[in-house]
Protein backbone atom coordinates (compact mmCIF):
# COMPACT_ATOMS: atom_id res chain seq x y z
CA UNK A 1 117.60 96.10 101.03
CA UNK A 2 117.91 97.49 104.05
CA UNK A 3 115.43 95.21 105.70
CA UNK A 4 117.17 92.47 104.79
CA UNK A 5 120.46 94.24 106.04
CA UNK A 6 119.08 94.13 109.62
CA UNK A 7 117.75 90.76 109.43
CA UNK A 8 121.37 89.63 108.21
CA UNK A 9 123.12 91.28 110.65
CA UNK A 10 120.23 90.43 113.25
CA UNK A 11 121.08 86.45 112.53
CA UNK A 12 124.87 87.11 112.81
CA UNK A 13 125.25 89.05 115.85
CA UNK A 14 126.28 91.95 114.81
CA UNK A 15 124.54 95.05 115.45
CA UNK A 16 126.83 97.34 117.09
CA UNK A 17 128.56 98.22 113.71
CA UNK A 18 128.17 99.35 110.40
CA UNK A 19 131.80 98.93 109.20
CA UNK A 20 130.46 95.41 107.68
CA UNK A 21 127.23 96.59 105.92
CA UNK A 22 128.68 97.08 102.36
CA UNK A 23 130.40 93.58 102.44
CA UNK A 24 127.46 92.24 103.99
CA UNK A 25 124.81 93.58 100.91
CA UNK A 26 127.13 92.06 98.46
CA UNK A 27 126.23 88.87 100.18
CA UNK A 28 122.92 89.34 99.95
CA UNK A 29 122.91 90.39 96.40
CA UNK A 30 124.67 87.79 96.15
CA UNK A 31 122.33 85.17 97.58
CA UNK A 32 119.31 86.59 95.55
CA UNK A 33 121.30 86.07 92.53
CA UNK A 34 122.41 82.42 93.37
CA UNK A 35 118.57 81.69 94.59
CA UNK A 36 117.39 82.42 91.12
CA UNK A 37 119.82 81.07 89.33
CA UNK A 38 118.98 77.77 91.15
CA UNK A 39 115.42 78.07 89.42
CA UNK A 40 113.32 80.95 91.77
CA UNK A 41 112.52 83.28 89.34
CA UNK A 42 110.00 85.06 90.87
CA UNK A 43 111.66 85.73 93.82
CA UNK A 44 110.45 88.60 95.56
CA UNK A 45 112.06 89.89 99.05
CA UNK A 46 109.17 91.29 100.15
CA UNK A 47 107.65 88.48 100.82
CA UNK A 48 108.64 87.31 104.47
CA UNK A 49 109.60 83.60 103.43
CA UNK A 50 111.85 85.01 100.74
CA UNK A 51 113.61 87.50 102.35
CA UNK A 52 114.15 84.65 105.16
CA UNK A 53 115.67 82.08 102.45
CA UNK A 54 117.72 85.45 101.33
CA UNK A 55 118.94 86.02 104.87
CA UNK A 56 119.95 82.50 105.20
CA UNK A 57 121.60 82.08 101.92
CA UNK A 58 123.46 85.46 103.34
CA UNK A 59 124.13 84.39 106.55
CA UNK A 60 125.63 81.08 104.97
CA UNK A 61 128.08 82.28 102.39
CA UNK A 62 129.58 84.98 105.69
CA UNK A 63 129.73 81.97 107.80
CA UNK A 64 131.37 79.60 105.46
CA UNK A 65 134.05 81.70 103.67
CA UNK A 66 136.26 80.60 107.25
CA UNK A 67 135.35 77.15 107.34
CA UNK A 68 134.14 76.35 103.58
CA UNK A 69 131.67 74.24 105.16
CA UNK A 70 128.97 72.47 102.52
CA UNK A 71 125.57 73.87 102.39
CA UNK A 72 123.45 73.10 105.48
CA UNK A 73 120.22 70.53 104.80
CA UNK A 74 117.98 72.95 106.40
CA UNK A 75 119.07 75.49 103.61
CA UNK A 76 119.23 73.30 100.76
CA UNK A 77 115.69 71.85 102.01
CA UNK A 78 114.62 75.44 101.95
CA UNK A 79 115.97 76.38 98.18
CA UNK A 80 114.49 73.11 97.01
CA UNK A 81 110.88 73.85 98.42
CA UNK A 82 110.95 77.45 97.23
CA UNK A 83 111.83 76.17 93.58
CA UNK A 84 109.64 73.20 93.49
CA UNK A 85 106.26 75.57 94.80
CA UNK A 86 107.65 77.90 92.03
CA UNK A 87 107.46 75.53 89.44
CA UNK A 88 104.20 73.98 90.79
CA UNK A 89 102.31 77.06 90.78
CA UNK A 90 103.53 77.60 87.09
CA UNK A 91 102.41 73.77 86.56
CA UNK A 92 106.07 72.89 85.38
CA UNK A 93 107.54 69.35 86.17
């Protein structure tokens, strides 16, 4: 966790403090929850491509709960691939 905690905070500027980290790794519980509920199951944050779809799922859901601002393509683009190689690999349609 706290790997992904410094690439969170590393992708939102802020690395001077800690006063945000326990907000900040309910977000990224958060995200890995939300990730597999959209169908990765075998999610696994040490793997550098998930815990980079974690961090951005993260680093979304800070950055939106101003603006409320839709999902960015490049995210959803990024959920989609990591389900559909999921469900390839497991030769699901």
């Amino acid at each position: 966790m706290e790997t992904l905690l410094t690439m969170l905070k590393t992708d939102l500027g802020i690395m001077s403090s800690n006063a945000y980290d326990a907000r900040l790794t309910q977000y990224i519980t958060s995200a890995i929850a939300y990730i597999i509920a959209e169908g990765a199951l075998t999610l696994n944050v040490t793997q550098p491509e998930d815990a980079q779809l974690v961090v951005m799922y993260a680093a979304w859901m800070w950055r939106r709960r101003d603006s409320m601002e839709g999902m960015p393509q490049m995210l959803r683009r990024a959920l989609n691939n990591r389900v559909f190689r999921e469900k390839a690999a497991n030769g699901n349609d």
